[in-house]
N, C-alpha and C. Protein backbone atom coordinates (compact mmCIF):
# COMPACT_ATOMS: atom_id res chain seq x y z
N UNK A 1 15.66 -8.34 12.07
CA UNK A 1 15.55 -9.73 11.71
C UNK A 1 15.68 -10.58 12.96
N UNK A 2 16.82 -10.35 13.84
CA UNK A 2 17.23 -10.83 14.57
C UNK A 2 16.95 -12.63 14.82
N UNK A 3 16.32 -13.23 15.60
CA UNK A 3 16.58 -14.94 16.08
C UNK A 3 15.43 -15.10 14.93
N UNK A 4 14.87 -15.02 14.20
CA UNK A 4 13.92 -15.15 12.79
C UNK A 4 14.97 -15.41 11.61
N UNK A 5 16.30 -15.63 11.88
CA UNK A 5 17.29 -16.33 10.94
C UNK A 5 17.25 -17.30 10.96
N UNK A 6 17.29 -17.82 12.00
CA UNK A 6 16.60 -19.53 12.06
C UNK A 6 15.95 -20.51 11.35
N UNK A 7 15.15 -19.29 11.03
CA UNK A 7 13.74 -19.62 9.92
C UNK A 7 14.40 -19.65 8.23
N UNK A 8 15.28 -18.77 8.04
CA UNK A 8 16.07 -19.22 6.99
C UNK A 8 17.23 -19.86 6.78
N UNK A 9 17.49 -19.69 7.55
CA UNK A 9 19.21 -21.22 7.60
C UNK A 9 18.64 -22.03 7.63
N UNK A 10 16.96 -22.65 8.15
CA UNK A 10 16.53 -23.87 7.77
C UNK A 10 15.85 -24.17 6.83
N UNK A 11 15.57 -23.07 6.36
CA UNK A 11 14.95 -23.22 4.87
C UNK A 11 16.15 -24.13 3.97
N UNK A 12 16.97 -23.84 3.78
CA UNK A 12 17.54 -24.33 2.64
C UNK A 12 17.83 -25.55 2.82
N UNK A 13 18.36 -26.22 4.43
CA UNK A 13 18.49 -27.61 4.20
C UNK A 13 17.59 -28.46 4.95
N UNK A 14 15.87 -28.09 5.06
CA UNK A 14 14.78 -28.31 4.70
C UNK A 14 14.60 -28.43 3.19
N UNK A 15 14.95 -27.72 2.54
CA UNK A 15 14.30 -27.60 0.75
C UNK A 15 15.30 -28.97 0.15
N UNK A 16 16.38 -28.97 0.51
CA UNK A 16 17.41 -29.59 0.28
C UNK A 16 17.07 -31.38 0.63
N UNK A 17 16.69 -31.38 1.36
CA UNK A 17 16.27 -32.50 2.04
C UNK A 17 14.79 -33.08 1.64
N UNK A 18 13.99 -31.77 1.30
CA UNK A 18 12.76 -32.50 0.80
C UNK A 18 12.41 -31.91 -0.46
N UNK A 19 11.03 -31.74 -1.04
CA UNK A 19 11.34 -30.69 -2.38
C UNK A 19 10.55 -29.63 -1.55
N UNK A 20 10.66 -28.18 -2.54
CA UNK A 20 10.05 -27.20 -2.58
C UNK A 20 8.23 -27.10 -1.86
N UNK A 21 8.07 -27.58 -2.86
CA UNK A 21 6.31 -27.74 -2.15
C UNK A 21 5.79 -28.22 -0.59
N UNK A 22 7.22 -29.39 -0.57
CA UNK A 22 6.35 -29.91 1.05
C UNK A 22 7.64 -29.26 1.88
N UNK A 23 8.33 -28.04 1.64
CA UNK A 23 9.07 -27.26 2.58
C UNK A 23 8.28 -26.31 2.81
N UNK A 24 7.45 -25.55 2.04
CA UNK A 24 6.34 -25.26 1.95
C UNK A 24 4.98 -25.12 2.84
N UNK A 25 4.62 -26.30 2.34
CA UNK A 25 3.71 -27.23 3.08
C UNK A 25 3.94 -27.36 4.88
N UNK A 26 5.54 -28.10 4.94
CA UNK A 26 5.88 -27.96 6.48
C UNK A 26 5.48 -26.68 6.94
N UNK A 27 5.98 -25.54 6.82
CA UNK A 27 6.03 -24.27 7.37
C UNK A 27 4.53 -23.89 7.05
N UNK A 28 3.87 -24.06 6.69
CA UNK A 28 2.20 -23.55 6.82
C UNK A 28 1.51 -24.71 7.44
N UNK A 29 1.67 -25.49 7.63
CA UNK A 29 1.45 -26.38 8.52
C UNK A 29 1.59 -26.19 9.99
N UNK A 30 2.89 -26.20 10.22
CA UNK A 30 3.51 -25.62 11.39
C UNK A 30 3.53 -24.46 12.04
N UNK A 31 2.89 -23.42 10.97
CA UNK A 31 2.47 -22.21 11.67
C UNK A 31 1.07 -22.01 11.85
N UNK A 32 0.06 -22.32 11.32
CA UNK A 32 -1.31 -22.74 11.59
C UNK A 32 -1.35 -23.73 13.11
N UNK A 33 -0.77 -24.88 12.99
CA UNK A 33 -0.54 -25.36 14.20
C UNK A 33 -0.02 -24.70 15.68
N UNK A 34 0.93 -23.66 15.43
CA UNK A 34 1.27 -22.88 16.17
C UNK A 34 0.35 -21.49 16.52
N UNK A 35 0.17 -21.36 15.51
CA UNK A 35 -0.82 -20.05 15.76
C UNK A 35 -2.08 -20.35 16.69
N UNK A 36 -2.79 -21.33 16.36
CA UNK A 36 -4.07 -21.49 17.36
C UNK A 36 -3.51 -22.13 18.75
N UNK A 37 -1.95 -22.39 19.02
CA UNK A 37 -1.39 -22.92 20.33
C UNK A 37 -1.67 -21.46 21.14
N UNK A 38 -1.38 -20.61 20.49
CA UNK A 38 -0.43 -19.66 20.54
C UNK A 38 -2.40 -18.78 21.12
N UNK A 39 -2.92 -18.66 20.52
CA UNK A 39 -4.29 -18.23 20.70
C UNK A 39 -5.07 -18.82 22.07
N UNK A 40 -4.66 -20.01 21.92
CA UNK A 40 -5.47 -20.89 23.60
C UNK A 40 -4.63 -20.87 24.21
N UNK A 41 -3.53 -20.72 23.86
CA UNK A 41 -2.74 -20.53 25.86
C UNK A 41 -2.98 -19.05 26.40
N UNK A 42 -2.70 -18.18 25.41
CA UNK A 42 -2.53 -16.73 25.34
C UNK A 42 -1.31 -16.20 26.71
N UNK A 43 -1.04 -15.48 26.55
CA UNK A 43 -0.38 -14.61 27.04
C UNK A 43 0.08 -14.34 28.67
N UNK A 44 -1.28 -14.05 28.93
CA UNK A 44 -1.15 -14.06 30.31
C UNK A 44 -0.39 -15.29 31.17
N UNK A 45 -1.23 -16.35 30.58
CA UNK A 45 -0.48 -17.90 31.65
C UNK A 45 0.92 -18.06 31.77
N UNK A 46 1.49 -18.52 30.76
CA UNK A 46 2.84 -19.26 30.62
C UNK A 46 3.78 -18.18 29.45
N UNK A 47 4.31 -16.77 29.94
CA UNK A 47 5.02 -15.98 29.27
C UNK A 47 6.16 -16.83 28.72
N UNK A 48 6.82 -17.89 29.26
CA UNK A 48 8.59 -18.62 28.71
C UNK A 48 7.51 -19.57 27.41
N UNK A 49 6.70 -20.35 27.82
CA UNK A 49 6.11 -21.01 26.66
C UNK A 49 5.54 -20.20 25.25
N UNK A 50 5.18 -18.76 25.68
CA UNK A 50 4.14 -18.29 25.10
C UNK A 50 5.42 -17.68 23.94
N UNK A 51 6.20 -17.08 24.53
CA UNK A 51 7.53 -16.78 23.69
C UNK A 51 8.18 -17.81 23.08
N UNK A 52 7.82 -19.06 23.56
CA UNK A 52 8.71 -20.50 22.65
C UNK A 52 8.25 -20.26 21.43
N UNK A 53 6.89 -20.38 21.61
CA UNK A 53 5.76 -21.09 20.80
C UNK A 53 5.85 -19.73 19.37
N UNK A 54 6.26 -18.65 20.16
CA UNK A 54 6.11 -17.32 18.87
C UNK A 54 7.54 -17.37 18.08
N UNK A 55 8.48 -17.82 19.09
CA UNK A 55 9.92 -17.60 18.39
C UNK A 55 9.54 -18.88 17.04
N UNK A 56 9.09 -20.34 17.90
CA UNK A 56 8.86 -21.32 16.46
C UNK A 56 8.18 -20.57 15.35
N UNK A 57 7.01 -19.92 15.64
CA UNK A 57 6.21 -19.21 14.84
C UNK A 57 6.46 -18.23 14.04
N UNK A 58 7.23 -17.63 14.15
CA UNK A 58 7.88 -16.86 12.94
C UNK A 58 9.36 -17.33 12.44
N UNK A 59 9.91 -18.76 12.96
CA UNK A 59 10.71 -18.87 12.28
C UNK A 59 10.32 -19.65 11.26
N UNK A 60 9.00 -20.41 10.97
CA UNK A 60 8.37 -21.03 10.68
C UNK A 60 7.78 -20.30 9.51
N UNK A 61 7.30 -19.14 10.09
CA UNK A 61 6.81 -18.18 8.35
C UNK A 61 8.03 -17.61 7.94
N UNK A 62 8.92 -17.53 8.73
CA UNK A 62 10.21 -16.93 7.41
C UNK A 62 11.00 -18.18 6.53
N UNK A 63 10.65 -19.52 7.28
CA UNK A 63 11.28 -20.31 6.35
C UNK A 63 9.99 -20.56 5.31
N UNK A 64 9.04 -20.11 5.75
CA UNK A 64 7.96 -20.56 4.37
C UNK A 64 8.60 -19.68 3.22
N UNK A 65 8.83 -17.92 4.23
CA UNK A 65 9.03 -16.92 2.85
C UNK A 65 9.99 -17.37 2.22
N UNK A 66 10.95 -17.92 2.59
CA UNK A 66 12.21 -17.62 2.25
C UNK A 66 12.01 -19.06 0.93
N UNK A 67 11.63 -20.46 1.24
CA UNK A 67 11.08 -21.06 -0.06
C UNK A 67 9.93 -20.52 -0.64
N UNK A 68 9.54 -19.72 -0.72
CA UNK A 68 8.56 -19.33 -1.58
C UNK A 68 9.40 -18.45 -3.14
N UNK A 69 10.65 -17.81 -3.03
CA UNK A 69 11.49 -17.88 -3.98
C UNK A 69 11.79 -18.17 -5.11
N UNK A 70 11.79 -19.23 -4.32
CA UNK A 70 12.11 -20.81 -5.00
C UNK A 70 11.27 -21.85 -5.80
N UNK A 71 9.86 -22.11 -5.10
CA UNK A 71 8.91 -22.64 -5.42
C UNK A 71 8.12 -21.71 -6.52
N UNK A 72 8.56 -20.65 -7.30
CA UNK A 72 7.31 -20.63 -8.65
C UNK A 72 8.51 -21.03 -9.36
N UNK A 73 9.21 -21.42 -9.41
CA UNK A 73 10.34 -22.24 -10.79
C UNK A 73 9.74 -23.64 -10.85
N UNK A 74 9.40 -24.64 -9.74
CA UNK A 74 8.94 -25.23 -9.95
C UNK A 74 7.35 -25.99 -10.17
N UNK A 75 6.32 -24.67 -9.65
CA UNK A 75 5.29 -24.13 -10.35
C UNK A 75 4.87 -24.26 -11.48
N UNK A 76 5.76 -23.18 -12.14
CA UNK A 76 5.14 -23.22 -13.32
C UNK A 76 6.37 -23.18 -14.67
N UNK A 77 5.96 -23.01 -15.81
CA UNK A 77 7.15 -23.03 -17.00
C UNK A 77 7.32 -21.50 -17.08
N UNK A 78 8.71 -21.55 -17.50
CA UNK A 78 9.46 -20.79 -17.66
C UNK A 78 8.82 -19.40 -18.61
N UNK A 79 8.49 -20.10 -19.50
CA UNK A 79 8.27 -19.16 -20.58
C UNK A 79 6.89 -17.99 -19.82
N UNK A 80 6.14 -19.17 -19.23
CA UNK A 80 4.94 -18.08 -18.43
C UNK A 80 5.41 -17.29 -17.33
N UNK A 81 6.74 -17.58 -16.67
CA UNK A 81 7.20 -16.63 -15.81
C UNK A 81 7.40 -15.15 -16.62
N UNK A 82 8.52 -15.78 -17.53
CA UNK A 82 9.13 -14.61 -18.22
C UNK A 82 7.51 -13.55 -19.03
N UNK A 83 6.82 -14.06 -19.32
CA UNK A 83 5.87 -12.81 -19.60
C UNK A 83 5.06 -12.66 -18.27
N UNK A 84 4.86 -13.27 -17.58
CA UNK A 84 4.10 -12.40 -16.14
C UNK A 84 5.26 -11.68 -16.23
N UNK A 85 6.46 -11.68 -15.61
CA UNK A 85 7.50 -10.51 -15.19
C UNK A 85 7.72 -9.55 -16.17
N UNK A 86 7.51 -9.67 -17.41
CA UNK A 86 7.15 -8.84 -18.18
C UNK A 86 5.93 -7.85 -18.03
N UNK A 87 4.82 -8.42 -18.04
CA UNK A 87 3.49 -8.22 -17.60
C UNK A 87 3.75 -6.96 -16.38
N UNK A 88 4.47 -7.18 -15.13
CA UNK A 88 4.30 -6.97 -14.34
C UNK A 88 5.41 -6.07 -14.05
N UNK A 89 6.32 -5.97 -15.28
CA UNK A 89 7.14 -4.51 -15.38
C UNK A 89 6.56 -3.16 -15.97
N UNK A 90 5.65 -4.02 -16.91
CA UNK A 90 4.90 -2.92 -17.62
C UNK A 90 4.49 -2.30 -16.89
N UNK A 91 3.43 -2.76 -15.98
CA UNK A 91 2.76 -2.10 -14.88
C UNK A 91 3.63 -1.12 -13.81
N UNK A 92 4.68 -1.77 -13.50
CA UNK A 92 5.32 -1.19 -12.05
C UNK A 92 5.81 0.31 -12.35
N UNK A 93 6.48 -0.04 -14.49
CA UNK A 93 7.11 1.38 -14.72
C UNK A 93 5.70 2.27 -14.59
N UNK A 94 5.15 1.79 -15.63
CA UNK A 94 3.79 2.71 -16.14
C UNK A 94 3.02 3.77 -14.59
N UNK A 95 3.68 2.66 -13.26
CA UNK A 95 2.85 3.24 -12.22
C UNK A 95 3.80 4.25 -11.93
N UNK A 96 5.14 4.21 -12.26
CA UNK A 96 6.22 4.84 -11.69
C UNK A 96 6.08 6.32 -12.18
N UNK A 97 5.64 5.88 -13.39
CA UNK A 97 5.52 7.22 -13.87
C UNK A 97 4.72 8.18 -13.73
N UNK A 98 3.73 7.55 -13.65
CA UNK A 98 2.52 8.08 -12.94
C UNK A 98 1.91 8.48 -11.96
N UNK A 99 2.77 8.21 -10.76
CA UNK A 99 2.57 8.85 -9.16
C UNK A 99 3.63 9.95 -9.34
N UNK A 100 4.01 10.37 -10.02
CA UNK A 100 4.63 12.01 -9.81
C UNK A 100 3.49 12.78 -10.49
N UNK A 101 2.86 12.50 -11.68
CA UNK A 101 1.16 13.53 -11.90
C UNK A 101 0.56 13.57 -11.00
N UNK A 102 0.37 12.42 -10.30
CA UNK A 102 -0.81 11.82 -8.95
C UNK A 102 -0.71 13.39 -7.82
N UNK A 103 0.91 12.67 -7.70
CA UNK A 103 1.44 14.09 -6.75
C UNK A 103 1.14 15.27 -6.34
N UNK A 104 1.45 15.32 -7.90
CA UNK A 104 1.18 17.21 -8.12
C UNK A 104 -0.32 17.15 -8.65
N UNK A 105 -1.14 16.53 -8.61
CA UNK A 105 -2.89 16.95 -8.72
C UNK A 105 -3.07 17.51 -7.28
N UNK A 106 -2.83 17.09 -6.30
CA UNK A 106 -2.97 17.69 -5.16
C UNK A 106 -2.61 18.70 -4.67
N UNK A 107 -1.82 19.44 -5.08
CA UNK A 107 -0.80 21.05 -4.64
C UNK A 107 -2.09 21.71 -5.36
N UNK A 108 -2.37 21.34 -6.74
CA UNK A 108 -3.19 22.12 -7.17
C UNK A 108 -4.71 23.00 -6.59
């Protein structure tokens, strides 16, 4: 993880401070912005900048991940969560069970 904590200790009083969506919003913003910095200076020139610009840059997508959590509560209603996650247990067991046949088709 290491200095990419950054990116989440500011998540929360970013989210806190603004809502969900435009904490969001900041951090994909800010990493799109960074990313094409990060592409035209490149590497070779300015190594102390080029490392600024990457440390912002992924602290920037871990505070996106880290509200992203957060942001399908206020998305969408409740009740449609609870059957996607339903939805999407069905599947995970059904697969669970099913990559140990997968397995053993191949020894065969």
């Amino acid at each position: 993880m290491g200095l990419s904590c950054f990116g989440y200790l500011s998540a929360n009083s970013i989210i806190s401070k603004f809502d969900v969506i435009k904490a969001l919003t900041i951090s994909y913003l800010t990493a799109s912005i960074l990313i094409i910095a990060i592409i035209m200076i490149g590497s070779d020139t300015h190594i102390v900048l080029y490392a600024f610009l990457f440390f912002i840059l992924k602290s920037s997508i871990c505070m996106g991940y880290s509200a992203i959590f957060v942001a399908h509560i206020d998305l969408f209603d409740p009740r449609m969560l609870a059957t996607s996650m339903g939805i999407c247990g069905i599947f995970a067991r059904s697969a669970a069970m099913l990559i140990h046949i997968y397995a053993e088709l191949e020894n065969r």
